[in-house]
PDB file of N, CA and C in Angstrom:
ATOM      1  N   UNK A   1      91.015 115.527  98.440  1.00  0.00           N
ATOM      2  CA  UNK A   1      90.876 114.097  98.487  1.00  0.00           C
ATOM      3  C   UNK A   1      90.508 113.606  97.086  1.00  0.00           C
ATOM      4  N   UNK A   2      91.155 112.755  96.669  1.00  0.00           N
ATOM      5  CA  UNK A   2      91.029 111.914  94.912  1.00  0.00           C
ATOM      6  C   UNK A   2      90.576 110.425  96.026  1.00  0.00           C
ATOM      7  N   UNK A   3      90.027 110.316  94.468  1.00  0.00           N
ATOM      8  CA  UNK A   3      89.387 109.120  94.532  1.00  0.00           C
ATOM      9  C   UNK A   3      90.422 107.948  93.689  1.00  0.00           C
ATOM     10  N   UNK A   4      90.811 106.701  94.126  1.00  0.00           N
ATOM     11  CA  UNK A   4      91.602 105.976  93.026  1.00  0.00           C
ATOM     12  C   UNK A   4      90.852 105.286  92.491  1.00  0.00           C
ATOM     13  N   UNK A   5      90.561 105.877  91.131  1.00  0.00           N
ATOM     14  CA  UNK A   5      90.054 104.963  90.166  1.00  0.00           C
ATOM     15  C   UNK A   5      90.675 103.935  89.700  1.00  0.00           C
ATOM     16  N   UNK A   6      91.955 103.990  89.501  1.00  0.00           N
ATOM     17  CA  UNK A   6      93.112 102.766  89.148  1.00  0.00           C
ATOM     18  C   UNK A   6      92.710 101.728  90.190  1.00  0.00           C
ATOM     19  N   UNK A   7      92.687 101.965  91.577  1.00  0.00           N
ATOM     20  CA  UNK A   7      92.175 100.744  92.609  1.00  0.00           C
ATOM     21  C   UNK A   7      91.114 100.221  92.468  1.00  0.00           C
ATOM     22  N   UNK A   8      90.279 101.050  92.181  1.00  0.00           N
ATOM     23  CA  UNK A   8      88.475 100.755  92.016  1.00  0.00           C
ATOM     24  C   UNK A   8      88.459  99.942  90.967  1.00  0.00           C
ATOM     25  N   UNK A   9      88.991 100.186  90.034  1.00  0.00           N
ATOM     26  CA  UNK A   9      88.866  99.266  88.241  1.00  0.00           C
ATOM     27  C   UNK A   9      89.940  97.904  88.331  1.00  0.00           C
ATOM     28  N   UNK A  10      90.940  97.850  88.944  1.00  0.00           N
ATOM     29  CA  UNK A  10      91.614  96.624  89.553  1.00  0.00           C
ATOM     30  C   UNK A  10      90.944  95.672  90.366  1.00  0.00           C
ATOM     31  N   UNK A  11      90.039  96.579  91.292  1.00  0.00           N
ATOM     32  CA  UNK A  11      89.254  95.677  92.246  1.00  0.00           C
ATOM     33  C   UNK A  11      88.109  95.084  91.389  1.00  0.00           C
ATOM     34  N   UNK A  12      87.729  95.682  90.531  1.00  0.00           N
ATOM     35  CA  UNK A  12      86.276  95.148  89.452  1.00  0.00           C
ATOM     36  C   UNK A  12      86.796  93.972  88.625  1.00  0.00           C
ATOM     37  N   UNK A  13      88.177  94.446  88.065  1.00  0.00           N
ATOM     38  CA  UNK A  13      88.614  92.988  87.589  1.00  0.00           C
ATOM     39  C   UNK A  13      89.223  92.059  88.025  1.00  0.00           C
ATOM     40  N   UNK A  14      89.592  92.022  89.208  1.00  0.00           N
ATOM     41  CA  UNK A  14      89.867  90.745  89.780  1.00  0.00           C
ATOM     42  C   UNK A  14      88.381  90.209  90.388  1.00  0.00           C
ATOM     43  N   UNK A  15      87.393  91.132  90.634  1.00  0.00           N
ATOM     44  CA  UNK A  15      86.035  90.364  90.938  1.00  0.00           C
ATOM     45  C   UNK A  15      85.500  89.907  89.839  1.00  0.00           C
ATOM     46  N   UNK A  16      85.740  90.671  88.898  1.00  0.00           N
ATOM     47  CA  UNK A  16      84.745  89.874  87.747  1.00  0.00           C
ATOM     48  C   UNK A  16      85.480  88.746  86.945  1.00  0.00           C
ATOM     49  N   UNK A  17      87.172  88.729  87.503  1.00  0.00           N
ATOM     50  CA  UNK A  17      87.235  86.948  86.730  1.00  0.00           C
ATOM     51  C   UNK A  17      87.108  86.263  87.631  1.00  0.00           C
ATOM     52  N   UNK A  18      86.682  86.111  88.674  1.00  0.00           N
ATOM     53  CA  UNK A  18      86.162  85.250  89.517  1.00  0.00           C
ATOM     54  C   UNK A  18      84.721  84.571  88.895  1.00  0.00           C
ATOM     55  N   UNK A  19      84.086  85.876  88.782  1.00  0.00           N
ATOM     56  CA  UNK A  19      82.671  85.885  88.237  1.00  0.00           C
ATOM     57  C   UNK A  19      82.864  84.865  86.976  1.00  0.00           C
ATOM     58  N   UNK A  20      83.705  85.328  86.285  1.00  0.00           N
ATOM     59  CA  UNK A  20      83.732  84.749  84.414  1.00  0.00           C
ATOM     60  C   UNK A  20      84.004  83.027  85.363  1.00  0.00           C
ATOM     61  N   UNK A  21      85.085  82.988  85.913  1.00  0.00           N
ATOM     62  CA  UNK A  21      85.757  81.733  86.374  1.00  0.00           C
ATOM     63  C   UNK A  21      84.542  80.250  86.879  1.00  0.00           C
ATOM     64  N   UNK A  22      83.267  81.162  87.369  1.00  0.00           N
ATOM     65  CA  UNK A  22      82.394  80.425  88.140  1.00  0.00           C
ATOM     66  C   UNK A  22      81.704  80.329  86.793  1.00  0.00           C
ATOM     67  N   UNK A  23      81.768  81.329  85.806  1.00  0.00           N
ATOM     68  CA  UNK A  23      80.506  80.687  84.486  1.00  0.00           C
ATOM     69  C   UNK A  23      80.672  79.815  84.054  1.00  0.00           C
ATOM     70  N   UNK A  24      81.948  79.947  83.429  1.00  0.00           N
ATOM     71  CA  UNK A  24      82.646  79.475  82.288  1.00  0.00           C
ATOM     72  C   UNK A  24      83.332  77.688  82.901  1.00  0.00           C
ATOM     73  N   UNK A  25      83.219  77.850  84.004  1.00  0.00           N
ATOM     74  CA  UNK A  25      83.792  76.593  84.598  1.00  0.00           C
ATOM     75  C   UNK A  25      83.131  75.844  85.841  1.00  0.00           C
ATOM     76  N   UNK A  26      81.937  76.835  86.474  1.00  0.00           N
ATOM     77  CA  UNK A  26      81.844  76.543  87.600  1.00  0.00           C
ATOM     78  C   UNK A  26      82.662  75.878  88.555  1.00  0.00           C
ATOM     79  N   UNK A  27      83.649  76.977  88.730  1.00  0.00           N
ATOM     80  CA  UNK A  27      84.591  76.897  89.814  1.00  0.00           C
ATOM     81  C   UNK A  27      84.404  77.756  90.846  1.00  0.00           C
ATOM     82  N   UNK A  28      84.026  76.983  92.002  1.00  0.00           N
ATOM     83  CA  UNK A  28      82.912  77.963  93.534  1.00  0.00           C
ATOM     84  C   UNK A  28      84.690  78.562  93.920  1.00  0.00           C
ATOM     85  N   UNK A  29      86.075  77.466  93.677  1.00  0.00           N
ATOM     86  CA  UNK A  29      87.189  78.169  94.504  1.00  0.00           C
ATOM     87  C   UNK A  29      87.457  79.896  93.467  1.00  0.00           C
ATOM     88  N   UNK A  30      87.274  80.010  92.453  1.00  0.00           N
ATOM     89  CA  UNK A  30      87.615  80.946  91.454  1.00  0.00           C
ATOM     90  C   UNK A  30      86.566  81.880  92.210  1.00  0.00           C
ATOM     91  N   UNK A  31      85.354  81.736  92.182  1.00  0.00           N
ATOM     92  CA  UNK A  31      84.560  82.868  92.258  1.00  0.00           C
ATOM     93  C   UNK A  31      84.727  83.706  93.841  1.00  0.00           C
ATOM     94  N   UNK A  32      85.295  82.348  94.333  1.00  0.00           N
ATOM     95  CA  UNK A  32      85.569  82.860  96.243  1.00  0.00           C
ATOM     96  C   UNK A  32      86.455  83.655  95.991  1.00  0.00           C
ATOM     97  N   UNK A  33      87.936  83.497  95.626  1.00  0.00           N
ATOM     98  CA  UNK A  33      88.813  84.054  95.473  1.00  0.00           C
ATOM     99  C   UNK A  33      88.679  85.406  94.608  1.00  0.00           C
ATOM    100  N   UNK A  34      87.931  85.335  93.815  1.00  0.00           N
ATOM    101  CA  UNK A  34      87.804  86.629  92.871  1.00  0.00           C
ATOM    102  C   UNK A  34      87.196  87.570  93.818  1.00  0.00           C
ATOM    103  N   UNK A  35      86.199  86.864  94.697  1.00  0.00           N
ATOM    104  CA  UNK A  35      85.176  88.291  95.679  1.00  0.00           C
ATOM    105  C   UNK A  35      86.292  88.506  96.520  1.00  0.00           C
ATOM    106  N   UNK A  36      86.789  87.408  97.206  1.00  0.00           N
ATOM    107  CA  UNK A  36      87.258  87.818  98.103  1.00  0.00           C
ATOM    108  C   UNK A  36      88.453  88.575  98.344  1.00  0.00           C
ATOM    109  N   UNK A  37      89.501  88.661  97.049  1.00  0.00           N
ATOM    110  CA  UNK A  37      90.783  89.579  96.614  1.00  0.00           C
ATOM    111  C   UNK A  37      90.018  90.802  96.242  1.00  0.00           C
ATOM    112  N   UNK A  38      89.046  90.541  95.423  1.00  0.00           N
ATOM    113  CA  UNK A  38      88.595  91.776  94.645  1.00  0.00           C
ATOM    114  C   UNK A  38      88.252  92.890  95.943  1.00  0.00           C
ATOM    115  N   UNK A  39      86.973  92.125  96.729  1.00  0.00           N
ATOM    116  CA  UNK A  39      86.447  93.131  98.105  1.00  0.00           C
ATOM    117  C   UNK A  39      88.241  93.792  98.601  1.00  0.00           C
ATOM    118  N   UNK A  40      88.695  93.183  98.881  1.00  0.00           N
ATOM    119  CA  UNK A  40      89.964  93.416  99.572  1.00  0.00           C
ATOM    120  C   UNK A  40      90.457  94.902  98.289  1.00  0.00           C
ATOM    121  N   UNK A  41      90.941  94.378  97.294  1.00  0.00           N
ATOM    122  CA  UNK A  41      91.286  95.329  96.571  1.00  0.00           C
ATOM    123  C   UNK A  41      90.282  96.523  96.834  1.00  0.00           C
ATOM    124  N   UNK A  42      89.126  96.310  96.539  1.00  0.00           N
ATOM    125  CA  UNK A  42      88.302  97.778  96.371  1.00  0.00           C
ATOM    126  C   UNK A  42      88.382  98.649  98.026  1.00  0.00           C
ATOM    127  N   UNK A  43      88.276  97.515  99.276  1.00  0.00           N
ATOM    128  CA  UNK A  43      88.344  98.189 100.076  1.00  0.00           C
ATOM    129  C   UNK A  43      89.584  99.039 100.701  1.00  0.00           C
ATOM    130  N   UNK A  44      91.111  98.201 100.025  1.00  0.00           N
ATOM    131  CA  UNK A  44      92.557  99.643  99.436  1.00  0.00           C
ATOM    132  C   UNK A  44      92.309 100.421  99.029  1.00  0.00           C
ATOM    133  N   UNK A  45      91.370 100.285  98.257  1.00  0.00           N
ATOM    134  CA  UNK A  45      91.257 101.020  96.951  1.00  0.00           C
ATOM    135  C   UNK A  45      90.631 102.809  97.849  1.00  0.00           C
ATOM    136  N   UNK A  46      89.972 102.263  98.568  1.00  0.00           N
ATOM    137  CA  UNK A  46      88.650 102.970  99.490  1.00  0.00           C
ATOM    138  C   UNK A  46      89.973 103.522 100.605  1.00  0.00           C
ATOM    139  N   UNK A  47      90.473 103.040 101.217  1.00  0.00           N
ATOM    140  CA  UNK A  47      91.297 103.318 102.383  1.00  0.00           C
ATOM    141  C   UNK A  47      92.444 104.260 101.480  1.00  0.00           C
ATOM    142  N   UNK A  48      92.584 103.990 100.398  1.00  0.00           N
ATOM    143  CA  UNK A  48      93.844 105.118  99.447  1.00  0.00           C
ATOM    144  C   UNK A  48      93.129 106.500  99.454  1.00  0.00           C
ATOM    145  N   UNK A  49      92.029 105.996  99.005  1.00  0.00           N
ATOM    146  CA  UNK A  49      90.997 107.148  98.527  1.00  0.00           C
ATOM    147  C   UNK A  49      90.857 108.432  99.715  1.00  0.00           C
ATOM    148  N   UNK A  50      90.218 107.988 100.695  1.00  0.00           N
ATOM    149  CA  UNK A  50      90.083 108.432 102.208  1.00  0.00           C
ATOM    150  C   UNK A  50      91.453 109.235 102.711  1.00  0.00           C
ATOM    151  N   UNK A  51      92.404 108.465 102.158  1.00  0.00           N
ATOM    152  CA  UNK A  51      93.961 108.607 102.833  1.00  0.00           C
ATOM    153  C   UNK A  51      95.382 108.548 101.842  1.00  0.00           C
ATOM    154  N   UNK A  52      95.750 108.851 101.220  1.00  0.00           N
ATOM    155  CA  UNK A  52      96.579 108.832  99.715  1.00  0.00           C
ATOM    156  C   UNK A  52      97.672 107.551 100.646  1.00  0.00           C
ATOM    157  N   UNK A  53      98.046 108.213 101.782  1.00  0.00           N
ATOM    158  CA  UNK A  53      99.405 107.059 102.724  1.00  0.00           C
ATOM    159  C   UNK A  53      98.813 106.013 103.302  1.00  0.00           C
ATOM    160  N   UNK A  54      97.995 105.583 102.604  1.00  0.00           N
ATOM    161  CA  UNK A  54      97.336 104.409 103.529  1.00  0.00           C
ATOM    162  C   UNK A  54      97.275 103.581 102.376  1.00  0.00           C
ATOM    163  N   UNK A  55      98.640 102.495 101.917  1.00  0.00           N
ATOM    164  CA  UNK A  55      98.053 101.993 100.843  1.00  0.00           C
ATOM    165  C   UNK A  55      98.185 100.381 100.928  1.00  0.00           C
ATOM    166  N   UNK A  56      98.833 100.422 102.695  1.00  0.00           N
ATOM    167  CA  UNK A  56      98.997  98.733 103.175  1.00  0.00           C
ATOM    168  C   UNK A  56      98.085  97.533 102.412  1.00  0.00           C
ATOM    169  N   UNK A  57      96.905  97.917 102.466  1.00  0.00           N
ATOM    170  CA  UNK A  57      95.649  96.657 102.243  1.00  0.00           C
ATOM    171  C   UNK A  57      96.297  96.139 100.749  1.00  0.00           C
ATOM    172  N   UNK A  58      96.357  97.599  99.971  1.00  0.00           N
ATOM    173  CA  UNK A  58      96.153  97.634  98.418  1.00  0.00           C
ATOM    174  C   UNK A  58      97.308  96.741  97.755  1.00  0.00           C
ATOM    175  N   UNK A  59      98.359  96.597  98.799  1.00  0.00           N
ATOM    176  CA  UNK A  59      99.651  96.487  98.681  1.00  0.00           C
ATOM    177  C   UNK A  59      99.836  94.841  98.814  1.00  0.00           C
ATOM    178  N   UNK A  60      99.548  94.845 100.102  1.00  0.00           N
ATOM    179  CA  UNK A  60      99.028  93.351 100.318  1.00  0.00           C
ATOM    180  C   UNK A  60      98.478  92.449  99.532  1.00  0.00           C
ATOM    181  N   UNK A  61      97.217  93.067  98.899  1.00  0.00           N
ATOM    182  CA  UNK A  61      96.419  91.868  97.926  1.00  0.00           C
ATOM    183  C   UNK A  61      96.735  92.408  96.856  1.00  0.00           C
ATOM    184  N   UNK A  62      97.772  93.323  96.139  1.00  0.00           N
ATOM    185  CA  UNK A  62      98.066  92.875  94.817  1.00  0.00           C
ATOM    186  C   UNK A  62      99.376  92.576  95.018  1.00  0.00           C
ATOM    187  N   UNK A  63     100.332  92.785  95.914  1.00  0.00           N
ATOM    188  CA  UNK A  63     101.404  91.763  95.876  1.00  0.00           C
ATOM    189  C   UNK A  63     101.373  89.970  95.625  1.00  0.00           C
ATOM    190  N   UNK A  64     100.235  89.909  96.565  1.00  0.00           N
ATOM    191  CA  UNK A  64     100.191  88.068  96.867  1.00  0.00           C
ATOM    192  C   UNK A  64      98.941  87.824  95.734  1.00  0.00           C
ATOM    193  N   UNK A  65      98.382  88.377  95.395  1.00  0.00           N
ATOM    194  CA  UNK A  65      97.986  88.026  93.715  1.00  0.00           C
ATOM    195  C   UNK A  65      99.115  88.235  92.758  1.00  0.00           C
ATOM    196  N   UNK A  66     100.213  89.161  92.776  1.00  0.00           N
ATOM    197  CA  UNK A  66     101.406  88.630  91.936  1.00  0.00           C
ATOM    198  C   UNK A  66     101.867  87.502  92.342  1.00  0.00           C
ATOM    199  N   UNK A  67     102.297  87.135  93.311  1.00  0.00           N
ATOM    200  CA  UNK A  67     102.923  86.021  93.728  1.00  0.00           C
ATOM    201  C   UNK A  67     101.968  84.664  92.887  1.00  0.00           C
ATOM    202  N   UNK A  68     101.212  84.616  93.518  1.00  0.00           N
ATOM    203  CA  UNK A  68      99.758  82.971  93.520  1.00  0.00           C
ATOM    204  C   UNK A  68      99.783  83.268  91.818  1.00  0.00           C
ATOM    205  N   UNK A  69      99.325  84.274  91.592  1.00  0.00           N
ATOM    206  CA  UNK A  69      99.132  84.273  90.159  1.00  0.00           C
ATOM    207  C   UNK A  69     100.371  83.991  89.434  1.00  0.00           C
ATOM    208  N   UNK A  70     101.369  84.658  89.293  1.00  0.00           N
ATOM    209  CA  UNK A  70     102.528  84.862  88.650  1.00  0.00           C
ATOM    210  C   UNK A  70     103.361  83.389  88.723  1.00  0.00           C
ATOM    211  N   UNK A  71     102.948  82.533  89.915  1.00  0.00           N
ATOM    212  CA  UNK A  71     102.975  81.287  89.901  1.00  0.00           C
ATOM    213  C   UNK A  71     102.667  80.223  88.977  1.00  0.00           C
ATOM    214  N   UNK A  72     101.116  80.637  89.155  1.00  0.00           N
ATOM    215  CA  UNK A  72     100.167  79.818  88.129  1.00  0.00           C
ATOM    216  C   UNK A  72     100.697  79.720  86.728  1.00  0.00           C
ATOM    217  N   UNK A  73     101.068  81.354  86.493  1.00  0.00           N
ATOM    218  CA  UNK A  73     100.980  81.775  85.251  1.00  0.00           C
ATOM    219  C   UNK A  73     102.106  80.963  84.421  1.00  0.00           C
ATOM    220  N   UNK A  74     103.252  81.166  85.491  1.00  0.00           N
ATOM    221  CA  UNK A  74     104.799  80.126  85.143  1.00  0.00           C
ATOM    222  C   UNK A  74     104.768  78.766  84.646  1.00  0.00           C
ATOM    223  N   UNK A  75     103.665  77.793  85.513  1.00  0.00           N
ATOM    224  CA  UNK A  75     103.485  76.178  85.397  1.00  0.00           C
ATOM    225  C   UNK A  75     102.606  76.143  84.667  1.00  0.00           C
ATOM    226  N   UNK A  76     101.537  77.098  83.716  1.00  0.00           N
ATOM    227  CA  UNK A  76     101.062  76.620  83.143  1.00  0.00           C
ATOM    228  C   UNK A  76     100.881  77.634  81.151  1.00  0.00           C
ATOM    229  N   UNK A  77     101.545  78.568  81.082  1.00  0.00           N
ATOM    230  CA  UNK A  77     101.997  79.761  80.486  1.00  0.00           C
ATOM    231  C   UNK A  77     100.613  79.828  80.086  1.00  0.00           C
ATOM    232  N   UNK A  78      99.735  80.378  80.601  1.00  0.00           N
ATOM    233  CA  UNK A  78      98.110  80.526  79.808  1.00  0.00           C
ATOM    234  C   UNK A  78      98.415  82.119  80.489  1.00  0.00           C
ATOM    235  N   UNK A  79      97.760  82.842  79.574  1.00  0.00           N
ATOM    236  CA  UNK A  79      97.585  84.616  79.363  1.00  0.00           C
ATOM    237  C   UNK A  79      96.528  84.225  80.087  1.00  0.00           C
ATOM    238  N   UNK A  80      94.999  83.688  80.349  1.00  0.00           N
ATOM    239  CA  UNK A  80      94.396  83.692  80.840  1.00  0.00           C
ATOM    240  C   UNK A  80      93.815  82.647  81.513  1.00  0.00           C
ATOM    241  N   UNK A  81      93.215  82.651  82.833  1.00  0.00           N
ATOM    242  CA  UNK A  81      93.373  84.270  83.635  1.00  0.00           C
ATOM    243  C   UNK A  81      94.897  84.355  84.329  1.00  0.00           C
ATOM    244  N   UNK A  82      95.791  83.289  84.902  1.00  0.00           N
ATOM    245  CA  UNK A  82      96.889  83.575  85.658  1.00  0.00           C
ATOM    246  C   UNK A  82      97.650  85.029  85.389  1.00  0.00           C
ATOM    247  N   UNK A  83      98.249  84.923  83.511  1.00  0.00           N
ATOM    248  CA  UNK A  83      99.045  86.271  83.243  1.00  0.00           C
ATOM    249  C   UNK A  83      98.488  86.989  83.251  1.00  0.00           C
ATOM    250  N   UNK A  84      97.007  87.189  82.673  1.00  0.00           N
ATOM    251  CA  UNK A  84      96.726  88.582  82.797  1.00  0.00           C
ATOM    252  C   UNK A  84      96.326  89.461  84.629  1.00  0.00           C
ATOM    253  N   UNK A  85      95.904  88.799  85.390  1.00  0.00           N
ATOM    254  CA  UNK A  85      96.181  88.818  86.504  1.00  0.00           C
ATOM    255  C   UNK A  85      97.084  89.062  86.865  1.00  0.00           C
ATOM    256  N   UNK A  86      98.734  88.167  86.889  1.00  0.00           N
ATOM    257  CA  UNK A  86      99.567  88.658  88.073  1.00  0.00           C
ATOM    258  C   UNK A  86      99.927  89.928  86.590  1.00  0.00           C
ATOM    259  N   UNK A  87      99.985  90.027  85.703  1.00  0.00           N
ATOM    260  CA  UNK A  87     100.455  91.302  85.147  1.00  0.00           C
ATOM    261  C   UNK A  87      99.576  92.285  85.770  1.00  0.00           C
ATOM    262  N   UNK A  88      98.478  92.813  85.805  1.00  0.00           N
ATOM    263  CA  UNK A  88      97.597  93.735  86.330  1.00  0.00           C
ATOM    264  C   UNK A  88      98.036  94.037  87.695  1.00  0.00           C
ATOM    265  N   UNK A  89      98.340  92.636  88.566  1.00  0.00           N
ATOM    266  CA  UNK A  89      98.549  92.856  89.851  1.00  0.00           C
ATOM    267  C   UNK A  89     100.381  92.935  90.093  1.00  0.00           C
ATOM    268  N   UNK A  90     101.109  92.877  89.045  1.00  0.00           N
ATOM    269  CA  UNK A  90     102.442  93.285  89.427  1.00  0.00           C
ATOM    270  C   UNK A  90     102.683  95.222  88.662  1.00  0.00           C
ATOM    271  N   UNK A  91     101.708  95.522  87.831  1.00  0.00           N
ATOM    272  CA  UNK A  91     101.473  97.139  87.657  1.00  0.00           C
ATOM    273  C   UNK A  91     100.726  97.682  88.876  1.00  0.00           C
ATOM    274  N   UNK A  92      99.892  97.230  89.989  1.00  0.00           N
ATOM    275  CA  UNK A  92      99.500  97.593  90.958  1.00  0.00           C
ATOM    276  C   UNK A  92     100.384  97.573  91.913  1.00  0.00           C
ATOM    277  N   UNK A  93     101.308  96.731  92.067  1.00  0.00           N
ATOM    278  CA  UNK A  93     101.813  96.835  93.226  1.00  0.00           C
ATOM    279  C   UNK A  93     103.385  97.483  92.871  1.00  0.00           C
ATOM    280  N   UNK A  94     103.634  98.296  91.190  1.00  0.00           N
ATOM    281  CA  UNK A  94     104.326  99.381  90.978  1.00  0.00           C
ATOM    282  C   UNK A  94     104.179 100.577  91.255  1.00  0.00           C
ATOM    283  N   UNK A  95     102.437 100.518  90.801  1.00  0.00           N
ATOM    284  CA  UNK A  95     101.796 102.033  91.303  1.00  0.00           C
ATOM    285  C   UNK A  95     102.229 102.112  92.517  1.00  0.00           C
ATOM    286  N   UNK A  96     101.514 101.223  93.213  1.00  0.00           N
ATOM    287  CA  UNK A  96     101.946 101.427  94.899  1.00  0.00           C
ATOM    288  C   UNK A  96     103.238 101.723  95.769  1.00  0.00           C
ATOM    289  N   UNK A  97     103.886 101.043  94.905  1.00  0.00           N
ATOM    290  CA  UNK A  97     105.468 101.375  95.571  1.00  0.00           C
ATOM    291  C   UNK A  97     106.012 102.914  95.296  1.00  0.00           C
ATOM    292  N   UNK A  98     105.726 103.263  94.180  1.00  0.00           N
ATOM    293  CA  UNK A  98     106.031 104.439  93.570  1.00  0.00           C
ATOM    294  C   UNK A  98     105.294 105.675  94.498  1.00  0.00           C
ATOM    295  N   UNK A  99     104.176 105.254  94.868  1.00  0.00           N
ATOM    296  CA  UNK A  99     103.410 106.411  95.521  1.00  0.00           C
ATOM    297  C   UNK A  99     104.338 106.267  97.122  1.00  0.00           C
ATOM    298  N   UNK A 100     104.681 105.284  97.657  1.00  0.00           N
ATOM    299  CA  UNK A 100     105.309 104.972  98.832  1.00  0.00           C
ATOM    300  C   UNK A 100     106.581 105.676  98.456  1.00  0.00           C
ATOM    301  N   UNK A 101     107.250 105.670  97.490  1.00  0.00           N
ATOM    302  CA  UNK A 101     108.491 106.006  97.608  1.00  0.00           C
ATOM    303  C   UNK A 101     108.428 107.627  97.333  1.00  0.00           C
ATOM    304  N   UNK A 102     107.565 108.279  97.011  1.00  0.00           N
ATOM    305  CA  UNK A 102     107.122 109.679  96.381  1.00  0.00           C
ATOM    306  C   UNK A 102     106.799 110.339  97.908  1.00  0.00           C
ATOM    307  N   UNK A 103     106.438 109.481  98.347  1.00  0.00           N
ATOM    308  CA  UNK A 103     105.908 109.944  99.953  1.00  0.00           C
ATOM    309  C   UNK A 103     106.383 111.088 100.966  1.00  0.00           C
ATOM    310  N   UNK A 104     106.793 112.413 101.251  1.00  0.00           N
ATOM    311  CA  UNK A 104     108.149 112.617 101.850  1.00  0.00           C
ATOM    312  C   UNK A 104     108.274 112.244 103.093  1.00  0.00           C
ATOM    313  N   UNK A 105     109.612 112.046 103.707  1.00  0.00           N
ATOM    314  CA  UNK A 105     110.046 111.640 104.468  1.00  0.00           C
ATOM    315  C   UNK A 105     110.298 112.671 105.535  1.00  0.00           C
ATOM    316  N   UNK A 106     109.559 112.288 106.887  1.00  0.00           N
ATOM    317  CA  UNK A 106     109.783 113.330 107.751  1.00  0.00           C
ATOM    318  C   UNK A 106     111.561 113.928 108.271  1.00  0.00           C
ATOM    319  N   UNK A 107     112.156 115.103 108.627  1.00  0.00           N
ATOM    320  CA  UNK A 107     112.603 115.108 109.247  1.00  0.00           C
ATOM    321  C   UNK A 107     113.362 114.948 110.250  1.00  0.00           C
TER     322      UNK A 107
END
């Protein structure tokens, strides 16, 4: 059993620009969203860990953080936070596919 550190350190930074988001701006929707993707991420992160084929959760919240983000990032071209986000979260949800597709296929 491995531990994914790649999930664990994805999940820290999407919590902690939430965190930066609520300093730097006091924005309560930024900091919700940062715990609340981030928890989500770390707890993939936790369910990968436990289970290498279990990577639904992980998959989920960094897909639709590419999406929301990769959105943002389009209408308003700022590197931060939108691009650097959906970039982080469109290399997560490469990792992920890659491990899905590496997977073997029963019989």
């Amino acid at each position: 059993m491995s531990v994914d550190w790649i999930g664990y350190g994805y999940a820290a930074v999407i919590a902690s620009g939430g965190l930066v988001g609520y300093v730097k701006a006091r924005s309560i929707p930024s900091l919700a969203a940062g715990l609340l993707f981030g928890g989500l991420a770390g707890f993939g992160a936790y369910q990968i860990s436990k289970d290498p084929d279990n990577v639904w959760v992980s998959l989920a919240t960094s897909g639709t953080l590419t999406g929301i983000m990769g959105k943002r990032f389009y209408g308003s071209r700022k590197l931060m936070p939108a691009g650097l986000i959906a970039g982080a979260s469109l290399l997560m949800v490469g990792k992920l596919s890659l491990a899905l597709l590496q997977k073997p296929q029963p019989s």
